[in-house]
PDB file of N, CA and C in Angstrom:
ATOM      1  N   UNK A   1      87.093  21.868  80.713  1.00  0.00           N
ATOM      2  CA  UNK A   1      86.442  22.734  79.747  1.00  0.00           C
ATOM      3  C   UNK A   1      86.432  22.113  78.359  1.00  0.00           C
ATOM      4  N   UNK A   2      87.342  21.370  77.669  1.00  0.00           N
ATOM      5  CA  UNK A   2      87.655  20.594  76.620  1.00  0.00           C
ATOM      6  C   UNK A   2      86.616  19.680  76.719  1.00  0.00           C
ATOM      7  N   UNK A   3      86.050  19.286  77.701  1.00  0.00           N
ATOM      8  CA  UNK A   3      84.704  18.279  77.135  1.00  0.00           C
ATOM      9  C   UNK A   3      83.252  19.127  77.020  1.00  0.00           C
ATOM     10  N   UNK A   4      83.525  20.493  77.469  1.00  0.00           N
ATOM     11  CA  UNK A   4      82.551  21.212  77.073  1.00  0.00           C
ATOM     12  C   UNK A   4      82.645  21.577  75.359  1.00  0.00           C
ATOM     13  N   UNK A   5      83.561  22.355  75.386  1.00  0.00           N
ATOM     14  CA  UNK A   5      84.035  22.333  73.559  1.00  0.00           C
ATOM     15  C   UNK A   5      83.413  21.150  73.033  1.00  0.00           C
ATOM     16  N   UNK A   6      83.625  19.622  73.139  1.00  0.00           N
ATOM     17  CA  UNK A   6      83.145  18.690  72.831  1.00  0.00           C
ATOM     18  C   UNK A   6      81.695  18.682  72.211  1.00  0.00           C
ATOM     19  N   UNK A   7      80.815  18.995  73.330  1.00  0.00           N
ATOM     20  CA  UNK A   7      79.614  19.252  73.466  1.00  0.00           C
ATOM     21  C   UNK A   7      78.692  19.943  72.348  1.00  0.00           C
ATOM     22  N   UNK A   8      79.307  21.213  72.591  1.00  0.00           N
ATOM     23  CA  UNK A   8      79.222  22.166  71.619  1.00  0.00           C
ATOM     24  C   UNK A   8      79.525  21.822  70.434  1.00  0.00           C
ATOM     25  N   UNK A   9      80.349  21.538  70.196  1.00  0.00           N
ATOM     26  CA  UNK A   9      80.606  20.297  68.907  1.00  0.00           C
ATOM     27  C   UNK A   9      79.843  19.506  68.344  1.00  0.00           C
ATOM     28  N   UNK A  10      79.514  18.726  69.156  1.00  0.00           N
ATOM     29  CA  UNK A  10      78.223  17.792  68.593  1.00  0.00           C
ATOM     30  C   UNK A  10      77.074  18.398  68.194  1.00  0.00           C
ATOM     31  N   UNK A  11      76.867  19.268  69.191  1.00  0.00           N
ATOM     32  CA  UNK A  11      75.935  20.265  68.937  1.00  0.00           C
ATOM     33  C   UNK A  11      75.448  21.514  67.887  1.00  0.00           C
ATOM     34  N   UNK A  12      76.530  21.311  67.199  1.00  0.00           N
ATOM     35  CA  UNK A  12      76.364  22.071  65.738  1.00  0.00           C
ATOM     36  C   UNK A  12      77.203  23.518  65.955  1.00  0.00           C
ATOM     37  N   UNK A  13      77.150  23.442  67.507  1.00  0.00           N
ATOM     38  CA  UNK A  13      77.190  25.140  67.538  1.00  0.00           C
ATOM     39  C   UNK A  13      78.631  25.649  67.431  1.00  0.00           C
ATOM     40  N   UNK A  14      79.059  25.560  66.516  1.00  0.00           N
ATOM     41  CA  UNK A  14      80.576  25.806  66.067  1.00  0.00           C
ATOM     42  C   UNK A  14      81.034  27.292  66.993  1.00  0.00           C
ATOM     43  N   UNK A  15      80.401  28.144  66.910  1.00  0.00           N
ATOM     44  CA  UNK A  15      80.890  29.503  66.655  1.00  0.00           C
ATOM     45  C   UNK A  15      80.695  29.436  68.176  1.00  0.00           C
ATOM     46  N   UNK A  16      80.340  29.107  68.923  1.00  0.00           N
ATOM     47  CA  UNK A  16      80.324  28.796  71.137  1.00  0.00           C
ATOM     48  C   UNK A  16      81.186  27.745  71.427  1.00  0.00           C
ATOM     49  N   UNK A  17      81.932  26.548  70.630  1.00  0.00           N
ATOM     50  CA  UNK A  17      82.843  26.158  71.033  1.00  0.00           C
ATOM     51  C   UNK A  17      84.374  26.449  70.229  1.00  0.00           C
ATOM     52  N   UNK A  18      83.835  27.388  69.675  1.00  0.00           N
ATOM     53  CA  UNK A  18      85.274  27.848  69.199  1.00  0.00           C
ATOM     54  C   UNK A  18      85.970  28.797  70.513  1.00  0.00           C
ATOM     55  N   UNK A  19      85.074  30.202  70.516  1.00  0.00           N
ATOM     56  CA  UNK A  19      84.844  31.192  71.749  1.00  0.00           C
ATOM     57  C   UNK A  19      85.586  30.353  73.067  1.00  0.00           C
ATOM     58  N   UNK A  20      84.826  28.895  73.079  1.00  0.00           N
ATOM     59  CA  UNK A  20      85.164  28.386  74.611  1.00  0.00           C
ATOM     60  C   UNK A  20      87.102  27.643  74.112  1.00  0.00           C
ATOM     61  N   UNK A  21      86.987  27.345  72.940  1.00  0.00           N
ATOM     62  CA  UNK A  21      88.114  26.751  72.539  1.00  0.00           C
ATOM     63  C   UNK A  21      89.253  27.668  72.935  1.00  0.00           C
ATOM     64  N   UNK A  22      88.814  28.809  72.553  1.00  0.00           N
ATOM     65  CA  UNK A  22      90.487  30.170  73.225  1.00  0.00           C
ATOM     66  C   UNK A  22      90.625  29.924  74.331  1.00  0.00           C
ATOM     67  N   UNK A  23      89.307  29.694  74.958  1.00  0.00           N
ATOM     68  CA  UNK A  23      89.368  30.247  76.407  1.00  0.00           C
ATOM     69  C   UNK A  23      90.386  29.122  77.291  1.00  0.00           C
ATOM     70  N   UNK A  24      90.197  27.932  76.582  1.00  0.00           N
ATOM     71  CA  UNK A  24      90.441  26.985  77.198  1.00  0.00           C
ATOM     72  C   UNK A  24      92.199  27.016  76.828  1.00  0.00           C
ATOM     73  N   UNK A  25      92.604  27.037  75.252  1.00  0.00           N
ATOM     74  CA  UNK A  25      93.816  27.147  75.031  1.00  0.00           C
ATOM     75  C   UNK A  25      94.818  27.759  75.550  1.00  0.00           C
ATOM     76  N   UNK A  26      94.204  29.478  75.946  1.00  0.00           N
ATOM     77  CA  UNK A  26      94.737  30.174  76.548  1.00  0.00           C
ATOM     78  C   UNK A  26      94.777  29.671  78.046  1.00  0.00           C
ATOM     79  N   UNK A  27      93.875  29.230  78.574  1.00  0.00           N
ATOM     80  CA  UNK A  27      94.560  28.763  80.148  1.00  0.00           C
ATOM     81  C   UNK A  27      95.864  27.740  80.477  1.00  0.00           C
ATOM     82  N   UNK A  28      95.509  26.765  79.275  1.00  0.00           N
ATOM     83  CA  UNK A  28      96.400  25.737  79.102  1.00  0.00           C
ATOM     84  C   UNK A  28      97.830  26.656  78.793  1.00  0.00           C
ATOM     85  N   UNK A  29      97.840  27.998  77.905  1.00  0.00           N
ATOM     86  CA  UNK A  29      99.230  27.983  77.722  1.00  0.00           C
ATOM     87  C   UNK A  29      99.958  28.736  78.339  1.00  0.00           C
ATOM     88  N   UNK A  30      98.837  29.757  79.555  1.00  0.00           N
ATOM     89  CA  UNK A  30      99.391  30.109  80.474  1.00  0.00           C
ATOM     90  C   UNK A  30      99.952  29.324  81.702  1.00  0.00           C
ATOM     91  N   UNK A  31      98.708  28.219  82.341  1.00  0.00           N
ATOM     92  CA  UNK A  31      99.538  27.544  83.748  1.00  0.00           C
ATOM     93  C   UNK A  31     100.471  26.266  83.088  1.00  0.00           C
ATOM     94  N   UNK A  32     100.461  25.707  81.892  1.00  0.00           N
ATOM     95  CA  UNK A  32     101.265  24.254  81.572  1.00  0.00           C
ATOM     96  C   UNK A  32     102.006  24.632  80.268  1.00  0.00           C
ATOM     97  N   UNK A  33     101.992  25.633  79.545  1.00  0.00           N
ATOM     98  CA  UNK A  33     103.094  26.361  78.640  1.00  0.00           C
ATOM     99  C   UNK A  33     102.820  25.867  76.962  1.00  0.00           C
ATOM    100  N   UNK A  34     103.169  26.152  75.922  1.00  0.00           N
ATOM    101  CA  UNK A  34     103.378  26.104  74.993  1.00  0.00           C
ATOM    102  C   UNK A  34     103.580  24.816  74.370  1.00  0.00           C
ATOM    103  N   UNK A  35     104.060  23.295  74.695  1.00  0.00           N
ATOM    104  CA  UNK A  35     104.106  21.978  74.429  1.00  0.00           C
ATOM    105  C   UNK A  35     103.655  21.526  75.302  1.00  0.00           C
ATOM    106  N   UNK A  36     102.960  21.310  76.235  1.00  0.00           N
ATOM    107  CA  UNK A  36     102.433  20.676  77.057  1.00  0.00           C
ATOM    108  C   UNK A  36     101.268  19.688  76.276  1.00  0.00           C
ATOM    109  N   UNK A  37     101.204  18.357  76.427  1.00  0.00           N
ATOM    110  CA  UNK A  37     100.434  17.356  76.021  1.00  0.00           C
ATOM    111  C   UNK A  37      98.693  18.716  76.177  1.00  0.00           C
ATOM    112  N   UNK A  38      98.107  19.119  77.286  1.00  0.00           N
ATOM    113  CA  UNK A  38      97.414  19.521  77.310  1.00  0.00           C
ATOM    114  C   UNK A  38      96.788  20.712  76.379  1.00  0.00           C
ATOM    115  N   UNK A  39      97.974  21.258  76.817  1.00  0.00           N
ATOM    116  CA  UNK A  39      98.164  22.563  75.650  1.00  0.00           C
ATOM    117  C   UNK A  39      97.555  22.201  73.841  1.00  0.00           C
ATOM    118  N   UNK A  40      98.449  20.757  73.715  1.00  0.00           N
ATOM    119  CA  UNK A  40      98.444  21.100  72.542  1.00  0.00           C
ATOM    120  C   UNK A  40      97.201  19.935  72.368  1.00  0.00           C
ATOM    121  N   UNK A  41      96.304  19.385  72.971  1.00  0.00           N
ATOM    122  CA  UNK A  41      95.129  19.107  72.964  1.00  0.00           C
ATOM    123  C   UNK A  41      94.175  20.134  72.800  1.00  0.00           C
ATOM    124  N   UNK A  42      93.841  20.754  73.032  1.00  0.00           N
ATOM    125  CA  UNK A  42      93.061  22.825  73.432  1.00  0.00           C
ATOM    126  C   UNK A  42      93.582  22.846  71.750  1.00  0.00           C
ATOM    127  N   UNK A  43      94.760  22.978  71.655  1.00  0.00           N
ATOM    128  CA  UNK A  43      94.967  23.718  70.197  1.00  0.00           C
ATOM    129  C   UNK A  43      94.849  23.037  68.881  1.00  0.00           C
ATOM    130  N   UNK A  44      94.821  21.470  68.817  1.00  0.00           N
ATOM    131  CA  UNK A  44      94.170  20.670  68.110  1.00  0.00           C
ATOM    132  C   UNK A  44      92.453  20.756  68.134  1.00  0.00           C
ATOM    133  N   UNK A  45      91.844  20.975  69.177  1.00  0.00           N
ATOM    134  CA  UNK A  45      90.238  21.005  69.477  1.00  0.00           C
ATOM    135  C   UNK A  45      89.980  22.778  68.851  1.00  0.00           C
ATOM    136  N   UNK A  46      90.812  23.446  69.057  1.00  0.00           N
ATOM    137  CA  UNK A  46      90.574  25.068  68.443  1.00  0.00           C
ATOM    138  C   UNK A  46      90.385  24.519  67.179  1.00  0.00           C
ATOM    139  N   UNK A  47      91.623  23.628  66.510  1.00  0.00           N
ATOM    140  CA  UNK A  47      91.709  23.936  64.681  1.00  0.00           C
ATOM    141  C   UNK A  47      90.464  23.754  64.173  1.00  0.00           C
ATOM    142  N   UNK A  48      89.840  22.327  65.062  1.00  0.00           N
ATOM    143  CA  UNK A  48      88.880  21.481  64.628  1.00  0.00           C
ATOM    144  C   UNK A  48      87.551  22.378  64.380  1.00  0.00           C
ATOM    145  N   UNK A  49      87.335  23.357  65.676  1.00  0.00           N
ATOM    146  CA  UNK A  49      86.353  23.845  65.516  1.00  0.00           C
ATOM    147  C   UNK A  49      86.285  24.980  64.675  1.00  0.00           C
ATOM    148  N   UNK A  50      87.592  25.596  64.348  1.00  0.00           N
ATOM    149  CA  UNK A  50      87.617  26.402  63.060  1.00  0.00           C
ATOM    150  C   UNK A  50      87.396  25.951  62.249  1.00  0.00           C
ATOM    151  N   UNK A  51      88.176  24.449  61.622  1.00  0.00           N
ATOM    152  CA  UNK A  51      87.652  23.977  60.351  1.00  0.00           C
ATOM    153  C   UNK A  51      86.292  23.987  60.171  1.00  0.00           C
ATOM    154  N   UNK A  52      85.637  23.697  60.792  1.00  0.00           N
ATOM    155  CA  UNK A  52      84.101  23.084  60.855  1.00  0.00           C
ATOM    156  C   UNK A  52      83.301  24.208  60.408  1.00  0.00           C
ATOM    157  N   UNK A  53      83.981  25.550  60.424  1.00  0.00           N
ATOM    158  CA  UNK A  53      83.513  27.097  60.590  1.00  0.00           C
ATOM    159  C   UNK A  53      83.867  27.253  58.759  1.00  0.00           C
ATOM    160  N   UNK A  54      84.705  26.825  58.630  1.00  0.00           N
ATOM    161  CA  UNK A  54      85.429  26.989  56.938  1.00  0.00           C
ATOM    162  C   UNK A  54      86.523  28.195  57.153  1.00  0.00           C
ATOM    163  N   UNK A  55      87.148  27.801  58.391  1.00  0.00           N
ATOM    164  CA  UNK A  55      88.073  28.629  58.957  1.00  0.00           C
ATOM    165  C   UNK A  55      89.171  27.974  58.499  1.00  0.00           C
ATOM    166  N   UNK A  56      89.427  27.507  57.104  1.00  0.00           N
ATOM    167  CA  UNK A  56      90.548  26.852  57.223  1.00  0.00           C
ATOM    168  C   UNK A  56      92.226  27.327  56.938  1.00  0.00           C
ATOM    169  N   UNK A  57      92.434  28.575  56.962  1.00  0.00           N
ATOM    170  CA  UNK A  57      93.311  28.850  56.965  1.00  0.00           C
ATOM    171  C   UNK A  57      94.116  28.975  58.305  1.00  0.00           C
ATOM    172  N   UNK A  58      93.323  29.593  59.303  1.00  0.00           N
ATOM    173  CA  UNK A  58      93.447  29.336  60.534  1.00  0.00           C
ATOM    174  C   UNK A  58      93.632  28.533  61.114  1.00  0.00           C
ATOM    175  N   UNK A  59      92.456  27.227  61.134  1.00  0.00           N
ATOM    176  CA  UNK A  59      92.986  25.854  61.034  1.00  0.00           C
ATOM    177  C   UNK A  59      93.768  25.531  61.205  1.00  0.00           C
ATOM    178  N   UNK A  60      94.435  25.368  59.522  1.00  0.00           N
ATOM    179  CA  UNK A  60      95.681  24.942  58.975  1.00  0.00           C
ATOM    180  C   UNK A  60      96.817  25.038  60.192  1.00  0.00           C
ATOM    181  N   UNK A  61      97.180  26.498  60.194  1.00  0.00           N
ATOM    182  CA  UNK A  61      97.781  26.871  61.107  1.00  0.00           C
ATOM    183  C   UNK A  61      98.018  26.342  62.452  1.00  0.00           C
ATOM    184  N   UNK A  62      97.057  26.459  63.062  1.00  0.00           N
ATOM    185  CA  UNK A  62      96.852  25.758  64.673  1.00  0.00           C
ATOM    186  C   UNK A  62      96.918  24.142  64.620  1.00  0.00           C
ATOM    187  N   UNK A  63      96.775  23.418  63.411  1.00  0.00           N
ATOM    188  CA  UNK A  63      96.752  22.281  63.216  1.00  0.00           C
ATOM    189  C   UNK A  63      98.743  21.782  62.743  1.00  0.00           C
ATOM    190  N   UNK A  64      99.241  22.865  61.811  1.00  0.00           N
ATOM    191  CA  UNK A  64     100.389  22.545  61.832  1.00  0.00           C
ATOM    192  C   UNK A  64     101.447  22.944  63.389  1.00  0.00           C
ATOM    193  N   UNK A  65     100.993  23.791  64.145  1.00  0.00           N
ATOM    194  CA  UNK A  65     101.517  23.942  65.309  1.00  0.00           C
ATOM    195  C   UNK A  65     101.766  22.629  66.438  1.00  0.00           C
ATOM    196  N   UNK A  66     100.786  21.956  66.364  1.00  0.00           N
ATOM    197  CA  UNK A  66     100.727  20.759  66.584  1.00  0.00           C
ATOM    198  C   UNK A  66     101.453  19.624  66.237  1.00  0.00           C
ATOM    199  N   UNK A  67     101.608  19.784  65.280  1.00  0.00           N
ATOM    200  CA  UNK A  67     102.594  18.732  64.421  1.00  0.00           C
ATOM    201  C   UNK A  67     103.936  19.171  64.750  1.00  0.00           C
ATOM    202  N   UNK A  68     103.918  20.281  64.537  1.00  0.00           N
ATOM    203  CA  UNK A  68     105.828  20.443  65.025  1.00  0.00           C
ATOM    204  C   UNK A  68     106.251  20.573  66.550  1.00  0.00           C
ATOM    205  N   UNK A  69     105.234  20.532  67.319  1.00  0.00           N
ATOM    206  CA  UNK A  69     105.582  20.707  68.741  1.00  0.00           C
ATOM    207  C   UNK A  69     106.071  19.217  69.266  1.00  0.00           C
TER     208      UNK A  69
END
């Protein structure tokens, strides 16, 4: 699903790969947990597509989660 986000990405369409960005995070942190390399790929690709939105407080957030995991 993360190379769909991708997609969408390139594609301008921020606000459909953000939507797909939960979707994807949330699977990751249900079957592989909370630090999982995967996990915290999904939640680096969420920040991104918030930033891009001028979501950056949110961002911020999901982007420092990353860093301390």
């Amino acid at each position: 699903m993360d190379s769909s986000v991708t997609v969408l990405d390139y594609q301008g369409k921020y606000a459909e790969a953000e939507i797909l960005s939960w979707e994807c995070l949330w699977a990751c942190k249900t079957s592989l947990g909370e630090t999982h390399p995967e996990t915290l790929r999904s939640t680096n690709n969420l920040a991104g597509a918030l930033d891009r939105q001028g979501k950056y407080a949110e961002a911020e957030m999901l982007y420092r989660r990353c860093l301390e995991a």
